[in-house]
PDB file of N, CA and C in Angstrom:
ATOM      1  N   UNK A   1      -8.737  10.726  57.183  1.00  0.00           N
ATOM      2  CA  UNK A   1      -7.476  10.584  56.525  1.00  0.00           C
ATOM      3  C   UNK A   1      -6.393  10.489  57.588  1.00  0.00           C
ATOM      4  N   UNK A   2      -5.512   9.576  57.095  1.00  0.00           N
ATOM      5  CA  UNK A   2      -4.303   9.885  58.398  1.00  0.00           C
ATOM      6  C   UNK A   2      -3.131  10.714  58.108  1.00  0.00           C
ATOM      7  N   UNK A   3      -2.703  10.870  59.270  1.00  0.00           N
ATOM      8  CA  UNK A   3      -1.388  12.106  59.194  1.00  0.00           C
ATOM      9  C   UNK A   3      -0.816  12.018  60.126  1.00  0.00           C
ATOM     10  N   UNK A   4       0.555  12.152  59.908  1.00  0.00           N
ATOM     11  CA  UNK A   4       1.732  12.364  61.071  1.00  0.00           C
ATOM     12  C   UNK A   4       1.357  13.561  62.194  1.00  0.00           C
ATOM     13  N   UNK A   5       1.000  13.638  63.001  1.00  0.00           N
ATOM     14  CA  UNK A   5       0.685  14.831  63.899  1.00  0.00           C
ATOM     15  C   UNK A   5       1.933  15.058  64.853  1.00  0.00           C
ATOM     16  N   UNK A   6       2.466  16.445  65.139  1.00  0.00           N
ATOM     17  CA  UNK A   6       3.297  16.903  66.058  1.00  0.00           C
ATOM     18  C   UNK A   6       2.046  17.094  67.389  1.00  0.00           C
ATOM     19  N   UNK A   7       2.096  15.986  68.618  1.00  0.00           N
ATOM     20  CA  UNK A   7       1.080  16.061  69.249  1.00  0.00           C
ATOM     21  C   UNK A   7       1.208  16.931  70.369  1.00  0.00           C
ATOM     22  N   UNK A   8       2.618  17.054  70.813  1.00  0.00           N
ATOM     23  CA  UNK A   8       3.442  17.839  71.855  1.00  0.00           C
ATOM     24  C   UNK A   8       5.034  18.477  71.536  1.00  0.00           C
ATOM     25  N   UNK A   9       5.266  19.350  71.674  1.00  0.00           N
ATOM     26  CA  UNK A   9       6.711  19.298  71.558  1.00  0.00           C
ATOM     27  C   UNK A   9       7.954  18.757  71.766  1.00  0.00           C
ATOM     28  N   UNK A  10       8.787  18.254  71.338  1.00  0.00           N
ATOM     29  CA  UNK A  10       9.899  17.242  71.981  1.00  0.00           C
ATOM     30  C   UNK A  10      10.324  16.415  70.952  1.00  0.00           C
ATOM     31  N   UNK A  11      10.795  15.120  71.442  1.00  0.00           N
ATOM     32  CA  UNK A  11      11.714  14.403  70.511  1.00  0.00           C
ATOM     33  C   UNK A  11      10.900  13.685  69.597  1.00  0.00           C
ATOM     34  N   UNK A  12      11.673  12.554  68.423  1.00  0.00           N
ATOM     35  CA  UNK A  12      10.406  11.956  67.649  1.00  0.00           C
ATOM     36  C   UNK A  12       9.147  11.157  68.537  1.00  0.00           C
ATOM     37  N   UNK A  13       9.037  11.137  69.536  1.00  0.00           N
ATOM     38  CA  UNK A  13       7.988  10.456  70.161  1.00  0.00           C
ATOM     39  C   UNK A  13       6.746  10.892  70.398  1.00  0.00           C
ATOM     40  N   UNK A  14       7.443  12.258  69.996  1.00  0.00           N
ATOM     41  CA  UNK A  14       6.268  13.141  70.215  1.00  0.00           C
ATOM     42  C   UNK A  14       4.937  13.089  69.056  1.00  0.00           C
ATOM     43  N   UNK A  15       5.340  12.142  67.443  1.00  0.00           N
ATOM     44  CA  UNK A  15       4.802  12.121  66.965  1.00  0.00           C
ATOM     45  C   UNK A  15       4.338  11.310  66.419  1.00  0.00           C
ATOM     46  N   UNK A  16       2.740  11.415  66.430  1.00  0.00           N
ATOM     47  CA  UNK A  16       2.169   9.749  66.180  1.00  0.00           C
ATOM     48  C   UNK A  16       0.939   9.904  65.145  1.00  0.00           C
ATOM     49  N   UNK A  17       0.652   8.738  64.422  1.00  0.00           N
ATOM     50  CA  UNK A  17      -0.248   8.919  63.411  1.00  0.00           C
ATOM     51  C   UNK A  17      -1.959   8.777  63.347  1.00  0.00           C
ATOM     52  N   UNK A  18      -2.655   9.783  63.196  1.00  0.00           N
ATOM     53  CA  UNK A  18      -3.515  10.200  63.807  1.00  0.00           C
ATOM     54  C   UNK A  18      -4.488  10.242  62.625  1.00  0.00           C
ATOM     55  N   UNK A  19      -6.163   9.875  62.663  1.00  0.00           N
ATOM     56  CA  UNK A  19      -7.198  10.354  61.548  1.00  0.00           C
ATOM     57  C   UNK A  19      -7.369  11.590  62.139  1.00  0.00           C
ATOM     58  N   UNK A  20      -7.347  12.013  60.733  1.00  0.00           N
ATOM     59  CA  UNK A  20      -7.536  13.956  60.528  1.00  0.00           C
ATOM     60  C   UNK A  20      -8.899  14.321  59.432  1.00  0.00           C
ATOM     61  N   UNK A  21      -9.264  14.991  59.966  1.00  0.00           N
ATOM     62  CA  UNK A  21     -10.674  15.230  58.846  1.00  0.00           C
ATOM     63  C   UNK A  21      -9.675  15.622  57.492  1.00  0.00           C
ATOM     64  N   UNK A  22     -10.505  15.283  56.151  1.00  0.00           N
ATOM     65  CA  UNK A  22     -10.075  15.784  55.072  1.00  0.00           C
ATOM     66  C   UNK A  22     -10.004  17.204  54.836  1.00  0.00           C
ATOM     67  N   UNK A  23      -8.629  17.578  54.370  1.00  0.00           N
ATOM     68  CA  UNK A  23      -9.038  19.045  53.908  1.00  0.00           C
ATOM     69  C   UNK A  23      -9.699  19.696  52.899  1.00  0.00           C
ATOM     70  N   UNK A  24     -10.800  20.880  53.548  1.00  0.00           N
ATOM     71  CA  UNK A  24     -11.424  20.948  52.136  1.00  0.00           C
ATOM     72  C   UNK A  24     -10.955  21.592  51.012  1.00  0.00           C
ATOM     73  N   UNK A  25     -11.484  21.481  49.820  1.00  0.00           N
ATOM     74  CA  UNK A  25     -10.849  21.863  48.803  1.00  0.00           C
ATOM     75  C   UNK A  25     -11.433  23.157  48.544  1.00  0.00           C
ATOM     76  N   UNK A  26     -10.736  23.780  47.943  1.00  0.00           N
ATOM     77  CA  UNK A  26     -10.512  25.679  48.096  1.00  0.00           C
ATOM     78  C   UNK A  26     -10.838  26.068  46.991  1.00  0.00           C
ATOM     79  N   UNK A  27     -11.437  27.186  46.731  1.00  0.00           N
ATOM     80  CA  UNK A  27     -12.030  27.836  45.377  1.00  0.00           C
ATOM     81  C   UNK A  27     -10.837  27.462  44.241  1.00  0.00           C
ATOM     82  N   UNK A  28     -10.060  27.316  44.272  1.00  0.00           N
ATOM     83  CA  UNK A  28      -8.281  27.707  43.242  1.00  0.00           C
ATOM     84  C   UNK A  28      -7.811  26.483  44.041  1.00  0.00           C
ATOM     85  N   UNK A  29      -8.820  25.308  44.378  1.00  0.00           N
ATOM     86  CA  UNK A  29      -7.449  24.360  44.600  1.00  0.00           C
ATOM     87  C   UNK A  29      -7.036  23.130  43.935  1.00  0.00           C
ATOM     88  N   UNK A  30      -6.135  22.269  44.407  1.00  0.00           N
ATOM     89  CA  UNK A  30      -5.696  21.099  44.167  1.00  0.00           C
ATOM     90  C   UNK A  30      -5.451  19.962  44.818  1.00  0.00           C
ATOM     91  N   UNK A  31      -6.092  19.368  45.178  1.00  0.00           N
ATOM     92  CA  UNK A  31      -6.104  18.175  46.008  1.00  0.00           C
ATOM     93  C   UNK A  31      -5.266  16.723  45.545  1.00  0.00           C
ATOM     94  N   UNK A  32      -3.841  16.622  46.689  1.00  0.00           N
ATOM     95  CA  UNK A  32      -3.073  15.822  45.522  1.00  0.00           C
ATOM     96  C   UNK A  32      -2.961  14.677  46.720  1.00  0.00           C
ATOM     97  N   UNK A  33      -2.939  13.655  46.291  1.00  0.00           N
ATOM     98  CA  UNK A  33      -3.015  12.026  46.983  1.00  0.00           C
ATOM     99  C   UNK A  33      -1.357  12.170  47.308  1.00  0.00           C
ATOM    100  N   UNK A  34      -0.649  12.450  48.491  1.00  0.00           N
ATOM    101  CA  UNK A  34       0.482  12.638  49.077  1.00  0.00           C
ATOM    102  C   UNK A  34       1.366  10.805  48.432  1.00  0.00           C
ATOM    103  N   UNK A  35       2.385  11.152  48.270  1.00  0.00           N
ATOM    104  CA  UNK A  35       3.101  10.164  47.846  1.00  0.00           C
ATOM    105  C   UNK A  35       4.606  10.114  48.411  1.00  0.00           C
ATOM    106  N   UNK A  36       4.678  11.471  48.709  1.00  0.00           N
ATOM    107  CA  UNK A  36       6.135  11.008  49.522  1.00  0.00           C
ATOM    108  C   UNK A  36       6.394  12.758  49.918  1.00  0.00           C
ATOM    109  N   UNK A  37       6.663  12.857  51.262  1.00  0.00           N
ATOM    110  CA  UNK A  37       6.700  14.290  51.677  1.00  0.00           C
ATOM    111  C   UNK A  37       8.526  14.486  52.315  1.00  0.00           C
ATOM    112  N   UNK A  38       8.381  15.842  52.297  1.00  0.00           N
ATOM    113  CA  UNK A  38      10.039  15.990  52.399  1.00  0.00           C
ATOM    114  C   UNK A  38      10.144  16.379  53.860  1.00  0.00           C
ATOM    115  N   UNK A  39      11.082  15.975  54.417  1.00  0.00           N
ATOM    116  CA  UNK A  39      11.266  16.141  55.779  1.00  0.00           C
ATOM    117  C   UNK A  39      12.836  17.358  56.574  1.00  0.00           C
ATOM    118  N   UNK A  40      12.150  18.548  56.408  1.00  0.00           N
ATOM    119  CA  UNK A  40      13.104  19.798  56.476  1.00  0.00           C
ATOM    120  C   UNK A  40      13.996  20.176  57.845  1.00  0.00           C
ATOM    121  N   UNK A  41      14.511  20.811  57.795  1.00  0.00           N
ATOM    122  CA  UNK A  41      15.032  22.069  59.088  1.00  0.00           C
ATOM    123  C   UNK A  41      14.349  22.554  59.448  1.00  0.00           C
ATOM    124  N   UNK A  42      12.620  22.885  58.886  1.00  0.00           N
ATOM    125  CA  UNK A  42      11.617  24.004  59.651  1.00  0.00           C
ATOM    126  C   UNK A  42      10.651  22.720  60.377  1.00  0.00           C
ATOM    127  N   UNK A  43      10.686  21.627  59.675  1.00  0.00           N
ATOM    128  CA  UNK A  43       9.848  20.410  60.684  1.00  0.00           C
ATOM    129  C   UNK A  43      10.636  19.636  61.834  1.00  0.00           C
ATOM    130  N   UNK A  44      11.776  19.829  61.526  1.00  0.00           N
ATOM    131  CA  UNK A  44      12.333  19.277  62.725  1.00  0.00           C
ATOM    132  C   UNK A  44      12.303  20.369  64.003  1.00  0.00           C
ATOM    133  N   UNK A  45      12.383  21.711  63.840  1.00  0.00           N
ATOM    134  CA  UNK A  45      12.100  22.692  64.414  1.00  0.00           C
ATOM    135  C   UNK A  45      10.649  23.478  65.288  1.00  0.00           C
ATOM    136  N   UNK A  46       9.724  22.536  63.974  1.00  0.00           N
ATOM    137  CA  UNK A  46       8.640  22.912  64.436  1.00  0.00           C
ATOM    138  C   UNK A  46       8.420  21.877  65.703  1.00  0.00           C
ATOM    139  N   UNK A  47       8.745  20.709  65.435  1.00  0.00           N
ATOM    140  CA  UNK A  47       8.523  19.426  66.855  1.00  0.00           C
ATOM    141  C   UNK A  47       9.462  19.856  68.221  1.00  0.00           C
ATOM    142  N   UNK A  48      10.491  20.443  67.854  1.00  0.00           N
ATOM    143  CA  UNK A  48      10.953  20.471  69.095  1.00  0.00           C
ATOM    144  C   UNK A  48      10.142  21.981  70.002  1.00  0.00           C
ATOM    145  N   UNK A  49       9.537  22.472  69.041  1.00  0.00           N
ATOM    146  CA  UNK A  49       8.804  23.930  69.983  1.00  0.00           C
ATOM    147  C   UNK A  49       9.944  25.360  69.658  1.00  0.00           C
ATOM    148  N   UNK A  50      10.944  25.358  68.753  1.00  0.00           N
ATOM    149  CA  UNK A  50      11.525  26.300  68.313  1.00  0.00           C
ATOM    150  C   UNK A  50      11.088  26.913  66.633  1.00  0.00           C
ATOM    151  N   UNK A  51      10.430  26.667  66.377  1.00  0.00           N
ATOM    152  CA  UNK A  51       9.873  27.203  64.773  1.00  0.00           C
ATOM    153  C   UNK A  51       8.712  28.260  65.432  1.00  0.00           C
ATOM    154  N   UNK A  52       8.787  29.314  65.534  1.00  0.00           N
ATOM    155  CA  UNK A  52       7.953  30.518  65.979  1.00  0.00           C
ATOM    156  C   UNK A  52       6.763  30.424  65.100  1.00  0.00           C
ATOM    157  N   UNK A  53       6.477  30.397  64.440  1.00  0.00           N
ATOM    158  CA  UNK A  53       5.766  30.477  62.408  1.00  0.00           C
ATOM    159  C   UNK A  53       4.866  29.163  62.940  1.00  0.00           C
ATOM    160  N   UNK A  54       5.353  28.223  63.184  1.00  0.00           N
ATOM    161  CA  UNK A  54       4.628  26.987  63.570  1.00  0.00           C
ATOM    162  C   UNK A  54       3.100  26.616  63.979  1.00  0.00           C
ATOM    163  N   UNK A  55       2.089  25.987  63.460  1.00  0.00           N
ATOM    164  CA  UNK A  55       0.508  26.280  64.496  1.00  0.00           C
ATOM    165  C   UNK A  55       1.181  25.628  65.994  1.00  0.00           C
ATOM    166  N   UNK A  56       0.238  26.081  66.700  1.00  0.00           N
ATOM    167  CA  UNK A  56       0.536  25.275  68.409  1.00  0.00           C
ATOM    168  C   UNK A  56       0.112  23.683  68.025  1.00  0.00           C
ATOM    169  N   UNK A  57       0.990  22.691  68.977  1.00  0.00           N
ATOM    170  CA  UNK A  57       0.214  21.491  68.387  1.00  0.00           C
ATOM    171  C   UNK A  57      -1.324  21.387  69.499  1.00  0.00           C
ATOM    172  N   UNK A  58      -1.771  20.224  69.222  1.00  0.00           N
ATOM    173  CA  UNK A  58      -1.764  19.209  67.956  1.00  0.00           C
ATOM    174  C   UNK A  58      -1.475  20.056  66.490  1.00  0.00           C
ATOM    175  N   UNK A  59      -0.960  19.960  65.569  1.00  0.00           N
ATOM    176  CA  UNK A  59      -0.903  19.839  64.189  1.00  0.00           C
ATOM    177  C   UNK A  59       0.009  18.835  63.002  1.00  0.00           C
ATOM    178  N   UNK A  60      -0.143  18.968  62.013  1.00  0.00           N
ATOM    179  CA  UNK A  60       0.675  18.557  61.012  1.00  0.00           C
ATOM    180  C   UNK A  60       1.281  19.582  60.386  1.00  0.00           C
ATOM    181  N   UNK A  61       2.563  19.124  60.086  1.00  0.00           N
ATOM    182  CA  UNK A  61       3.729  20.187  59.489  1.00  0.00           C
ATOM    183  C   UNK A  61       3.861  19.353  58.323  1.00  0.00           C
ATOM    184  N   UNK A  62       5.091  19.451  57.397  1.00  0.00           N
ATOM    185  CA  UNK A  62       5.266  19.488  55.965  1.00  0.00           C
ATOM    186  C   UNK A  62       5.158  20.316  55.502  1.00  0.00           C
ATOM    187  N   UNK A  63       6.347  20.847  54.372  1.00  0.00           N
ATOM    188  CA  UNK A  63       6.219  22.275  53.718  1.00  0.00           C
ATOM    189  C   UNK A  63       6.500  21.630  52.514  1.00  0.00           C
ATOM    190  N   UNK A  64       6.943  20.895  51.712  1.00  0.00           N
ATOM    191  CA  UNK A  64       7.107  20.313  50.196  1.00  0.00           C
ATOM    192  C   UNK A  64       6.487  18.380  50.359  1.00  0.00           C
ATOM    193  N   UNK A  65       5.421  18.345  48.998  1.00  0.00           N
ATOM    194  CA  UNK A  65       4.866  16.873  48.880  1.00  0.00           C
ATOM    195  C   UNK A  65       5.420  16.978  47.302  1.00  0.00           C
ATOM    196  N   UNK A  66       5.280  15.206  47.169  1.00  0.00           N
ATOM    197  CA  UNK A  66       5.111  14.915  45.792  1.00  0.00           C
ATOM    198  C   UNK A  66       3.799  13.541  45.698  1.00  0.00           C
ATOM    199  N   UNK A  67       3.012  14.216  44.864  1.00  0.00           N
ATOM    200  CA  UNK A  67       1.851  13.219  44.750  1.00  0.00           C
ATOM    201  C   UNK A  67       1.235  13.351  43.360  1.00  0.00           C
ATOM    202  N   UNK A  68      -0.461  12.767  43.547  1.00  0.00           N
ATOM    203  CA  UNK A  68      -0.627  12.576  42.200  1.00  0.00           C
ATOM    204  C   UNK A  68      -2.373  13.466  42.064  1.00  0.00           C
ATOM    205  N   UNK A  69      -2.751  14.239  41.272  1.00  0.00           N
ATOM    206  CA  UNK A  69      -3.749  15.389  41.591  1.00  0.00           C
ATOM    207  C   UNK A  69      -5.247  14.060  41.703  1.00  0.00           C
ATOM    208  N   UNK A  70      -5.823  14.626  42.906  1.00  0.00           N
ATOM    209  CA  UNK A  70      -7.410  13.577  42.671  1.00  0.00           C
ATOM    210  C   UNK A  70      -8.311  14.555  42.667  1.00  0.00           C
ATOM    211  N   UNK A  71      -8.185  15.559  42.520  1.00  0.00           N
ATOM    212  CA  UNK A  71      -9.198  16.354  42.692  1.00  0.00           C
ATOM    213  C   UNK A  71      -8.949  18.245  42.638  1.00  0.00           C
ATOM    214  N   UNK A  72      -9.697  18.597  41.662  1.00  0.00           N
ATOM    215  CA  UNK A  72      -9.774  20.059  41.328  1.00  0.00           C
ATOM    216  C   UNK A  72     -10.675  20.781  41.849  1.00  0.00           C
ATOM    217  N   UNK A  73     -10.631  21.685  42.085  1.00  0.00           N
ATOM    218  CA  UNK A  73     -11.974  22.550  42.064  1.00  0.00           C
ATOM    219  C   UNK A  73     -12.538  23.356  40.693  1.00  0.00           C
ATOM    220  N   UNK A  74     -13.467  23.850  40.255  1.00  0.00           N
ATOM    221  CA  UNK A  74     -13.856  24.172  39.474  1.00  0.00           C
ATOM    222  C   UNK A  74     -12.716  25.848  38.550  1.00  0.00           C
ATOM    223  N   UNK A  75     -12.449  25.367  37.338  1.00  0.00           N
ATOM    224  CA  UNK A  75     -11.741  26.474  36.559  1.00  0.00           C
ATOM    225  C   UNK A  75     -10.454  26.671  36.943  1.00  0.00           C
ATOM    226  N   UNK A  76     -10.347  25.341  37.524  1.00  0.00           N
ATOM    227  CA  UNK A  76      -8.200  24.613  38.082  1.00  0.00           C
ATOM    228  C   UNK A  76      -7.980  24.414  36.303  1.00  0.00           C
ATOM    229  N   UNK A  77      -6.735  25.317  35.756  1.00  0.00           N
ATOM    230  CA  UNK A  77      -6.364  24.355  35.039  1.00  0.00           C
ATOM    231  C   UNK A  77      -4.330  24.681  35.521  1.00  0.00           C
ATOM    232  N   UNK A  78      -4.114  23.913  33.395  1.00  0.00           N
ATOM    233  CA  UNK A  78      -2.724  23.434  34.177  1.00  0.00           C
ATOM    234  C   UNK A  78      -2.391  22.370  34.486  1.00  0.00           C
ATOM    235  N   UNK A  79      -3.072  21.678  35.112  1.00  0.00           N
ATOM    236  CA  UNK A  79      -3.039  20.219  36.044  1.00  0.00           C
ATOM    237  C   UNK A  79      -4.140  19.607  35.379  1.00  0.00           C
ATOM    238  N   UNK A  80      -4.404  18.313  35.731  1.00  0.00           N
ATOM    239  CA  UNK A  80      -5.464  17.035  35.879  1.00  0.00           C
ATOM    240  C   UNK A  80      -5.532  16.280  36.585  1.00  0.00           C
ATOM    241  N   UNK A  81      -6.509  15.681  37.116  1.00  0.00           N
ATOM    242  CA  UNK A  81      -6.834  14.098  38.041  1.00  0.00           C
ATOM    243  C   UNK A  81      -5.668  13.531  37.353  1.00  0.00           C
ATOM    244  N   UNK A  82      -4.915  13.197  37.896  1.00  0.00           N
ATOM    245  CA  UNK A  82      -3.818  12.207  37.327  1.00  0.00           C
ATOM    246  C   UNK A  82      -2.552  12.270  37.054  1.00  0.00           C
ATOM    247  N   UNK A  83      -2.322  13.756  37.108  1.00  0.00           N
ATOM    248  CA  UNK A  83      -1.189  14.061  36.765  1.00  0.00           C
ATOM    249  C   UNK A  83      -0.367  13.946  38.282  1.00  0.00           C
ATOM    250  N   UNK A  84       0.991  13.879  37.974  1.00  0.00           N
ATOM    251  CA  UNK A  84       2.366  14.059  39.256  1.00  0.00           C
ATOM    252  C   UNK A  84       2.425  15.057  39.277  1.00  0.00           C
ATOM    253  N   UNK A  85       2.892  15.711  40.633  1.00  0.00           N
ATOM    254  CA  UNK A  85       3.207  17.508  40.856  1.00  0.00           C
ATOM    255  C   UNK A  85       3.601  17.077  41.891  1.00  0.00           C
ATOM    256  N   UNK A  86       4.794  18.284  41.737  1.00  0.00           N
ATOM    257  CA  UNK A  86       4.938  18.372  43.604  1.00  0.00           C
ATOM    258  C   UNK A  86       4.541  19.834  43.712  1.00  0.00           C
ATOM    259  N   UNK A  87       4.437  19.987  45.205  1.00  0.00           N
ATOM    260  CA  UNK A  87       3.980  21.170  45.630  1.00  0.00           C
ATOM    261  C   UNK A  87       4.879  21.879  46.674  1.00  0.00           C
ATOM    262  N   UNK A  88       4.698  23.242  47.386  1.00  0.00           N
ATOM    263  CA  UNK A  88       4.997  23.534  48.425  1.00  0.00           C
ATOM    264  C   UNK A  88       3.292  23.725  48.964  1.00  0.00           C
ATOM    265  N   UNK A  89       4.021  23.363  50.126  1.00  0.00           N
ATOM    266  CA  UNK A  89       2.850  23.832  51.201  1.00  0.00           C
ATOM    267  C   UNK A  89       2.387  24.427  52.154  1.00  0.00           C
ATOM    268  N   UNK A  90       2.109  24.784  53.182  1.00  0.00           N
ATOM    269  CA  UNK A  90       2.138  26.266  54.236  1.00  0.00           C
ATOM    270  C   UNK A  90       1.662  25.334  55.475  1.00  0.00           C
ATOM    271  N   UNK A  91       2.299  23.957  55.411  1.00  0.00           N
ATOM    272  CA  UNK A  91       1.891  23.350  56.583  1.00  0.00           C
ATOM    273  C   UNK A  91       0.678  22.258  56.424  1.00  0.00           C
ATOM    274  N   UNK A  92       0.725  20.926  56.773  1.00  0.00           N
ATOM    275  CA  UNK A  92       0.135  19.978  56.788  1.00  0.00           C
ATOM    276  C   UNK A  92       0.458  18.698  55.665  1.00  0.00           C
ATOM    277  N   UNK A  93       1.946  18.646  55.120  1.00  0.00           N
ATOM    278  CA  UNK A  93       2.124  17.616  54.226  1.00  0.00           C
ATOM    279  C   UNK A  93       2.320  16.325  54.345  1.00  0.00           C
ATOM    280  N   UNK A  94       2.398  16.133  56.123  1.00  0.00           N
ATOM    281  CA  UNK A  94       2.478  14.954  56.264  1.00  0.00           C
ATOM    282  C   UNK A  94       1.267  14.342  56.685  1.00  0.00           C
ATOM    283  N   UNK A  95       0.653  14.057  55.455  1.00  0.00           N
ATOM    284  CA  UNK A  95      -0.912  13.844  55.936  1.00  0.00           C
ATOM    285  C   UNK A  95      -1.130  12.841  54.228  1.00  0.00           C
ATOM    286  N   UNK A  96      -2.104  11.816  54.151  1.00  0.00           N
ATOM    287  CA  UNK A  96      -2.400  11.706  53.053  1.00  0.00           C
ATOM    288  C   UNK A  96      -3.181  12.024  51.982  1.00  0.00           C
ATOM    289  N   UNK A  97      -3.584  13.203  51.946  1.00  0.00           N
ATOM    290  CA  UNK A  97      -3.692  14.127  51.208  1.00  0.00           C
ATOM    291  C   UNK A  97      -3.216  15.587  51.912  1.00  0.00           C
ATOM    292  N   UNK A  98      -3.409  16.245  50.744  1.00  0.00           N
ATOM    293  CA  UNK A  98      -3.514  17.825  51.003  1.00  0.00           C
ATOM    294  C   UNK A  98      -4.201  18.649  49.626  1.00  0.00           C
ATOM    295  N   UNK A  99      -4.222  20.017  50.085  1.00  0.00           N
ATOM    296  CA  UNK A  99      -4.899  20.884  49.041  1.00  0.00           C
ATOM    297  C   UNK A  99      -3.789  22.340  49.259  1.00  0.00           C
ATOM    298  N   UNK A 100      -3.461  22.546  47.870  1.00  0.00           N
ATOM    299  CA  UNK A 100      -2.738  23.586  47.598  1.00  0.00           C
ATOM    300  C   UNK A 100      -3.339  24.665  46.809  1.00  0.00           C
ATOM    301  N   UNK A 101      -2.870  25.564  46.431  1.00  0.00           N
ATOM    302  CA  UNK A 101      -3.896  26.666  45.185  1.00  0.00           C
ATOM    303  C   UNK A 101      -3.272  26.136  44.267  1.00  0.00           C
ATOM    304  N   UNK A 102      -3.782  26.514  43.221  1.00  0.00           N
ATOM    305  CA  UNK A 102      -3.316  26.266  42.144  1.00  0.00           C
ATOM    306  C   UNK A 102      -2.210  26.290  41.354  1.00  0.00           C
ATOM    307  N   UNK A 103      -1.153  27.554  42.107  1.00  0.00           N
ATOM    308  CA  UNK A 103      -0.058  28.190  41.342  1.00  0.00           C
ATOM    309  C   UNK A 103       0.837  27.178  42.480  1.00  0.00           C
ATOM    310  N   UNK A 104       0.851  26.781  43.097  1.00  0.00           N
ATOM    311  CA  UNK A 104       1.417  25.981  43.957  1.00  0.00           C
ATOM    312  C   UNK A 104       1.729  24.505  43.603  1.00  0.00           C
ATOM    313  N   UNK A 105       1.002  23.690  42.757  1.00  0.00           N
ATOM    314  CA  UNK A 105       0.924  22.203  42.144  1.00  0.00           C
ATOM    315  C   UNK A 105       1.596  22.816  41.011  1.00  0.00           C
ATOM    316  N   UNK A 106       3.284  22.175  40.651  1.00  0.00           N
ATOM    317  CA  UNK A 106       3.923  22.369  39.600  1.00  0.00           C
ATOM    318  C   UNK A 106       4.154  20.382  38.985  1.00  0.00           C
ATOM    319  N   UNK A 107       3.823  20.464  37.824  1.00  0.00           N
ATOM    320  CA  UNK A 107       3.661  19.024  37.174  1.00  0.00           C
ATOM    321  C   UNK A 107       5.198  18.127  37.577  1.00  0.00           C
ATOM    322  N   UNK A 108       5.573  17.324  37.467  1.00  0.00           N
ATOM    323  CA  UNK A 108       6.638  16.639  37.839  1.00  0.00           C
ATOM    324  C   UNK A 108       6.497  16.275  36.430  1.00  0.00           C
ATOM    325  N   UNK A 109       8.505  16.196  35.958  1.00  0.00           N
ATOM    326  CA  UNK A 109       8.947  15.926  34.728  1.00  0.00           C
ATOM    327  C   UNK A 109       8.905  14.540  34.797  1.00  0.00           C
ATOM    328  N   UNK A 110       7.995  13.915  33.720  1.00  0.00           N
ATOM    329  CA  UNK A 110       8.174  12.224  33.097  1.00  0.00           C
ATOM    330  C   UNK A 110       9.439  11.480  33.841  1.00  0.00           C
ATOM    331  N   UNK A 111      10.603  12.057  33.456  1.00  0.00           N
ATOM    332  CA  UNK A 111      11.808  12.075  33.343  1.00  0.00           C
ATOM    333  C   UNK A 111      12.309  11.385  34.656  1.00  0.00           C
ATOM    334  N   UNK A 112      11.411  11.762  35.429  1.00  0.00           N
ATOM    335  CA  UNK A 112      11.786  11.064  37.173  1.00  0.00           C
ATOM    336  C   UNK A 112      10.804   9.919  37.362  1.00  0.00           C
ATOM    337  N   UNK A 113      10.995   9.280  37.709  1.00  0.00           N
ATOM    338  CA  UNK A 113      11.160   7.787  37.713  1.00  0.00           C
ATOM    339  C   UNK A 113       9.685   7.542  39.144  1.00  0.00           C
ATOM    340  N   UNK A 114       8.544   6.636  38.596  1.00  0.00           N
ATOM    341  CA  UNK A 114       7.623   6.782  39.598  1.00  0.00           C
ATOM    342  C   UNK A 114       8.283   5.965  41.002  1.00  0.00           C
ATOM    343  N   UNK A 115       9.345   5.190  41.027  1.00  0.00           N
ATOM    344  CA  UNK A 115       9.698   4.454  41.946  1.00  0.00           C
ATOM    345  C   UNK A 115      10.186   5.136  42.980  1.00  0.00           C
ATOM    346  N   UNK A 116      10.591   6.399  42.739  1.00  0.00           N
ATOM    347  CA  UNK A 116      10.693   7.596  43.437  1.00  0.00           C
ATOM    348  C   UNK A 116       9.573   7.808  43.922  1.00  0.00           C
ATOM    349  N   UNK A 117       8.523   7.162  43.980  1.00  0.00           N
ATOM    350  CA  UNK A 117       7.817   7.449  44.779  1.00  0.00           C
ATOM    351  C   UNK A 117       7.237   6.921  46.218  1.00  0.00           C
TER     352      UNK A 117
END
């Protein structure tokens, strides 16, 4: 799968797009096909080498996605293959997928427009 990786600390150059093994999916999780990830104050922080909280790189950062669920693990409910959610995440959203727990994938209202995506 590919993903934005923070490969070194420093300016945007520092980051380039990289195949990443898939993440696996977790007793309570949700595996959502990334569709558009939010780009914060704690990721710009984490690239320059000032976000303490941060993994050492190589890694991927992202803390909020919006995508579409492909995959449950067993006794996920709430959600479906198919449904929109966005999530928070604890690191790795700029990647095309990710896996969250369960209480974490909240459905996205109809109401917003898929072009937003």
């Amino acid at each position: 799968m590919r993903a934005v990786v923070i490969t070194k600390h420093g300016g945007a150059k520092a980051l380039e797009v990289r195949e990443r093994p898939l993440p696996p999916l977790t007793p309570d999780g949700v595996r959502i096909a990334v569709r558009a990830a939010g780009v914060n104050f704690a990721d710009v922080m984490a690239r320059l080498g000032l976000y303490p909280d941060a993994p050492k790189p190589p890694c991927v950062v992202g803390y909020e996605v919006a995508g579409e669920v492909s995959e449950l693990a067993d006794g996920v409910e709430g959600v479906k293959v198919g449904d929109r959610v966005i999530a928070g995440t604890r690191f790795g959203g700029y990647a095309f997928e990710v896996v969250v727990p369960q209480r974490d994938a909240v459905p996205l209202p109809q109401r917003l427009s898929r072009a937003r995506f």
